[in-house]
Protein backbone atom coordinates (compact mmCIF):
# COMPACT_ATOMS: atom_id res chain seq x y z
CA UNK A 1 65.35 19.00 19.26
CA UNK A 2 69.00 18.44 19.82
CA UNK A 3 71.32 16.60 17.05
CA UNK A 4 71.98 13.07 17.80
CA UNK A 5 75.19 13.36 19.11
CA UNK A 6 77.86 10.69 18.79
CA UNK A 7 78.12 8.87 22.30
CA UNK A 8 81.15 7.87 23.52
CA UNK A 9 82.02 5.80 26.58
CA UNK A 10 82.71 2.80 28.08
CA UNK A 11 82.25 -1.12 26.97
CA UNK A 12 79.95 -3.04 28.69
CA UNK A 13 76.04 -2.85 29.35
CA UNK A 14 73.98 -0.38 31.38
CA UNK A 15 70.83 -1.40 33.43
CA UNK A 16 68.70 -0.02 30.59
CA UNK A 17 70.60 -1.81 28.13
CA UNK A 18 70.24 -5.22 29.90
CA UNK A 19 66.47 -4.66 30.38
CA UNK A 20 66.10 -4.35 26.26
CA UNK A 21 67.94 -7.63 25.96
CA UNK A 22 65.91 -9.06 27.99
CA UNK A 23 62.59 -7.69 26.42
CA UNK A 24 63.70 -8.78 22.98
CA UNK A 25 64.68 -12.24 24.51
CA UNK A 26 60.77 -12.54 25.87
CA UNK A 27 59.59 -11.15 22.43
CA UNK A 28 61.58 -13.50 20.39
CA UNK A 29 60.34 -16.12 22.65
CA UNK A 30 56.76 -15.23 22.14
CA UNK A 31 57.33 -15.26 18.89
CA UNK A 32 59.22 -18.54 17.96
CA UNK A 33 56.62 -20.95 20.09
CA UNK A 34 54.82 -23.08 18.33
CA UNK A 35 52.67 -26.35 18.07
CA UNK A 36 48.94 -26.43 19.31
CA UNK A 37 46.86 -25.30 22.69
CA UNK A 38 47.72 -22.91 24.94
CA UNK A 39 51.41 -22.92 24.21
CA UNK A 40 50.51 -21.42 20.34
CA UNK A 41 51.58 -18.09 19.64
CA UNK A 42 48.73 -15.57 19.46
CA UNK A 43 48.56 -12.38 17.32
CA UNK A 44 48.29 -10.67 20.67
CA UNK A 45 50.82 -12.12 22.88
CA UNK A 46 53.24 -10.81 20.17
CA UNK A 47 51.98 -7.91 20.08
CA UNK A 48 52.15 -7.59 23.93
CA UNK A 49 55.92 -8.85 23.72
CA UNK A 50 56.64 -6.39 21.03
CA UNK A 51 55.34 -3.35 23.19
CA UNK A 52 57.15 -4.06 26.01
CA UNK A 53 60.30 -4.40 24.06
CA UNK A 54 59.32 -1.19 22.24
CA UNK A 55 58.79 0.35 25.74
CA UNK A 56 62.40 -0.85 26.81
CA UNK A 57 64.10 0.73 23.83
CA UNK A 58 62.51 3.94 23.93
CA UNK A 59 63.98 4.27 27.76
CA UNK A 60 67.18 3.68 26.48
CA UNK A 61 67.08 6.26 23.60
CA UNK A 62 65.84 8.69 26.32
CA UNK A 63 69.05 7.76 28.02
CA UNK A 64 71.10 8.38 25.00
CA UNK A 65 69.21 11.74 23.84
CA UNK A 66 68.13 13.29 26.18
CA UNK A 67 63.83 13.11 25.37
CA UNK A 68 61.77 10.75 23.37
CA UNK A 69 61.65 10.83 19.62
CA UNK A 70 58.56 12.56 18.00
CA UNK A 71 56.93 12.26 14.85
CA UNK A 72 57.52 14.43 12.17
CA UNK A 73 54.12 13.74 10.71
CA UNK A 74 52.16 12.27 13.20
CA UNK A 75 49.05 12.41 10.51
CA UNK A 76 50.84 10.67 7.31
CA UNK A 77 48.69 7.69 6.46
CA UNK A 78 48.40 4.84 4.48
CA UNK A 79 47.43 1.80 2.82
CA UNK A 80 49.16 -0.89 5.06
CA UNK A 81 46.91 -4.36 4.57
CA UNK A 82 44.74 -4.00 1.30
CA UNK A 83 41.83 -1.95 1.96
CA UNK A 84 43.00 -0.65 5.45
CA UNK A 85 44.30 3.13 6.03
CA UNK A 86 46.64 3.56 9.11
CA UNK A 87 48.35 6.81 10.59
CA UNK A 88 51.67 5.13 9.81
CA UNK A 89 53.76 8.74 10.88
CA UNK A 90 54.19 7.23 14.29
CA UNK A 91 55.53 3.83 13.46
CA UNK A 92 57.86 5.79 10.91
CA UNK A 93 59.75 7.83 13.66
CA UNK A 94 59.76 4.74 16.16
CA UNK A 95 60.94 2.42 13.33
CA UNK A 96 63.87 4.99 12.51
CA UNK A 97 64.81 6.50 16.01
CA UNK A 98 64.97 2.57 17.99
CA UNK A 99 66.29 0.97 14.51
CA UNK A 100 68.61 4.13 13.38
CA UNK A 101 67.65 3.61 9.79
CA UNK A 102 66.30 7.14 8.39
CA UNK A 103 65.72 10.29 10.49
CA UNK A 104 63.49 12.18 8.21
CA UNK A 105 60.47 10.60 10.33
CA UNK A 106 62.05 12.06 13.45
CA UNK A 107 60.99 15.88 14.15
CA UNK A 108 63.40 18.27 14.70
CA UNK A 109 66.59 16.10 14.33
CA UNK A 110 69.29 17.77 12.87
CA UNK A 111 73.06 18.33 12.25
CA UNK A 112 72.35 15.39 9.84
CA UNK A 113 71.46 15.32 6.02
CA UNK A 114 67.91 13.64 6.00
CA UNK A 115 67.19 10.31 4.96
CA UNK A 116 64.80 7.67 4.81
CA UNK A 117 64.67 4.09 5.92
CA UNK A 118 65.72 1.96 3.46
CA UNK A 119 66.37 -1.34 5.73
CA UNK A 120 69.95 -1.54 5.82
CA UNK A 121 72.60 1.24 8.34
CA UNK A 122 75.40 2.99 7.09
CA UNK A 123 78.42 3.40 8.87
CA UNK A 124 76.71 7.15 10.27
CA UNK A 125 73.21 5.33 11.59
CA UNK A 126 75.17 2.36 13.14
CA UNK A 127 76.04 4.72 15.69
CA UNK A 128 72.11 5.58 16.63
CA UNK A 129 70.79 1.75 16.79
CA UNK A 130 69.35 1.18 20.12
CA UNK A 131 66.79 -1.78 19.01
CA UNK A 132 69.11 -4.40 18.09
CA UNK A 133 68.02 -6.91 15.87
CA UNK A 134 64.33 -5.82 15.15
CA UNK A 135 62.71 -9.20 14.32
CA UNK A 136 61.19 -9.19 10.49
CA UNK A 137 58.00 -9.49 11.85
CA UNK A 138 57.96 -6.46 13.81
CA UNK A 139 58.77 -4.05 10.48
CA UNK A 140 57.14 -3.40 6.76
CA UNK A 141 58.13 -1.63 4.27
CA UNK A 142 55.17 1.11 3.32
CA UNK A 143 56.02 2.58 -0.09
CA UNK A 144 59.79 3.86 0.08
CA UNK A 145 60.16 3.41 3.99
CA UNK A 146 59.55 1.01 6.94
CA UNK A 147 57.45 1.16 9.74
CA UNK A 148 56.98 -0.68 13.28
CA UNK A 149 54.12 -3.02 13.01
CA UNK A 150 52.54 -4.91 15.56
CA UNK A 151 51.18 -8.74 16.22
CA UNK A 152 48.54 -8.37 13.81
CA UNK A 153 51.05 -6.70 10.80
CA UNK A 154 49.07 -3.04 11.75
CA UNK A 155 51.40 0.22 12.37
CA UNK A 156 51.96 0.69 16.02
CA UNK A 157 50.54 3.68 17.28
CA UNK A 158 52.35 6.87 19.35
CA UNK A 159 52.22 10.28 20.90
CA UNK A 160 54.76 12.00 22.48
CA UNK A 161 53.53 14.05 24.97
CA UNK A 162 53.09 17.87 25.22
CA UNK A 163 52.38 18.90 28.42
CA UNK A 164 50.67 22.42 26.93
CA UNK A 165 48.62 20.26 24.35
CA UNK A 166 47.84 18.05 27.00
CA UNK A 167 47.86 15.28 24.16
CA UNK A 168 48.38 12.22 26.15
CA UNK A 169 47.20 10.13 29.19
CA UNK A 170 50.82 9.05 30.14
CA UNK A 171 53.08 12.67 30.98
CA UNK A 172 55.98 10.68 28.79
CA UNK A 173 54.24 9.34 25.82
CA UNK A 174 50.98 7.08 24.90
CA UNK A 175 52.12 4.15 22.75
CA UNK A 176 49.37 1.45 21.32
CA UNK A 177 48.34 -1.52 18.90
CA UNK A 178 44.42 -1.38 18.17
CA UNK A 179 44.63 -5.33 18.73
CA UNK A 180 41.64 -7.02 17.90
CA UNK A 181 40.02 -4.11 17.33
CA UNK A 182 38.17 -3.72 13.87
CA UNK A 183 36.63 -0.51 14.28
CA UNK A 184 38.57 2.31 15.87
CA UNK A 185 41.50 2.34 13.76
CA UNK A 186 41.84 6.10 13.51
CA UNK A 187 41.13 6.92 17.74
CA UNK A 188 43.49 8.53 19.26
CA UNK A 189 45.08 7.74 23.18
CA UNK A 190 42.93 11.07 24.10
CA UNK A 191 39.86 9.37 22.68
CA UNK A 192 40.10 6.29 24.46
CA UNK A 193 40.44 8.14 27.57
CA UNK A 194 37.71 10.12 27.07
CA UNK A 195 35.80 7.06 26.16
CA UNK A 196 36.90 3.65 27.67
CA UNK A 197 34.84 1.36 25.37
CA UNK A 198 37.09 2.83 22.19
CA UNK A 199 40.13 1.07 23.71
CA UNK A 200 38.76 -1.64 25.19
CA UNK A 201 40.42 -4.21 22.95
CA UNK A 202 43.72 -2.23 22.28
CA UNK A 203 46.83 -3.54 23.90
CA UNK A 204 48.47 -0.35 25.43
CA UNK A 205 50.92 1.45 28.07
CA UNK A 206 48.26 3.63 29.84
């Protein structure tokens, strides 16, 4: 993977720029409603508002790098909610490649000592933010870093894909929430694929 490299160029917004403001506007929407019936926020409508913003900034960050970010340690897991263990490697790297807090999550980025999130940017990570203003909702801290989280306060879940692995059902990258599902929380993209009724509750891009 190539170092982030410093971008320079002109003021002013590109298309994939506007679309992420506009994403974040719907998912900060979503997630300031309130009062009763229909209008009520739901665990999943944020969490449906949170991967489409997701989705934005990870278009932009192909724009700026060149490729999509991919986990250093896709398998690292956790204890995220008492008594529930989550691959949190994922929602490490997406947390510190849309967020630019940490890159020691992100494989094969160098030209840049290593570091971990620690919820606040240096002068050095301002530079790689592409998801402004990540609402507290949508991050937890998980021992010494932070992760993405979705609606329901679980690690989101992503692949990058590897067209010789054949790893993923998108040829870009699978990203998910397990949503209201209880059961499946260590499937993988592939296994939902292979086996609709797995994913049938998750909220995802494939």
């Amino acid at each position: 993977m190539k170092a982030r490299p410093i971008i320079h160029r002109a003021s002013g917004f590109t298309l994939l720029e506007t679309v992420i403001v506009v994403a974040v506007i719907a998912l900060l929407a979503a997630l300031m409603l309130s009062g009763g019936g229909p209008h009520r926020p739901t665990k999943r409508r944020s969490t449906e508002a949170s991967l489409n913003a997701v989705t934005s900034a990870l278009e932009v960050y192909l724009e700026k790098y060149g490729e999509y970010p991919e986990p250093a340690n896709l398998d690292e897991a956790s204890e995220v909610i008492p008594g529930k263990v989550y691959r949190i490697g994922a929602a490490k790297c997406l947390y510190q490649a849309l967020s630019g807090d940490g890159n020691d999550a992100i494989k094969g980025v160098v030209g840049e000592a290593a570091n971990s999130s620690n919820g606040t940017l240096d002068n050095e990570e301002l530079k790689h933010i592409v998801f402004k203003d990540i609402p507290p909702t949508m991050r937890r801290k998980v021992g010494n870093s932070f992760i993405l989280v979705d609606g329901y306060g679980r690690p989101f879940q992503y692949i990058k894909a590897d067209p010789e692995k054949k790893n993923t059902v998108n040829s870009t990258y699978d990203l998910w929430s397990y949503g209201d599902d209880e059961t499946n929380l260590r499937a993988t993209s592939k296994d939902a694929e292979a086996n609709p009724a797995v994913g049938a509750k998750w909220i995802k891009n494939w």
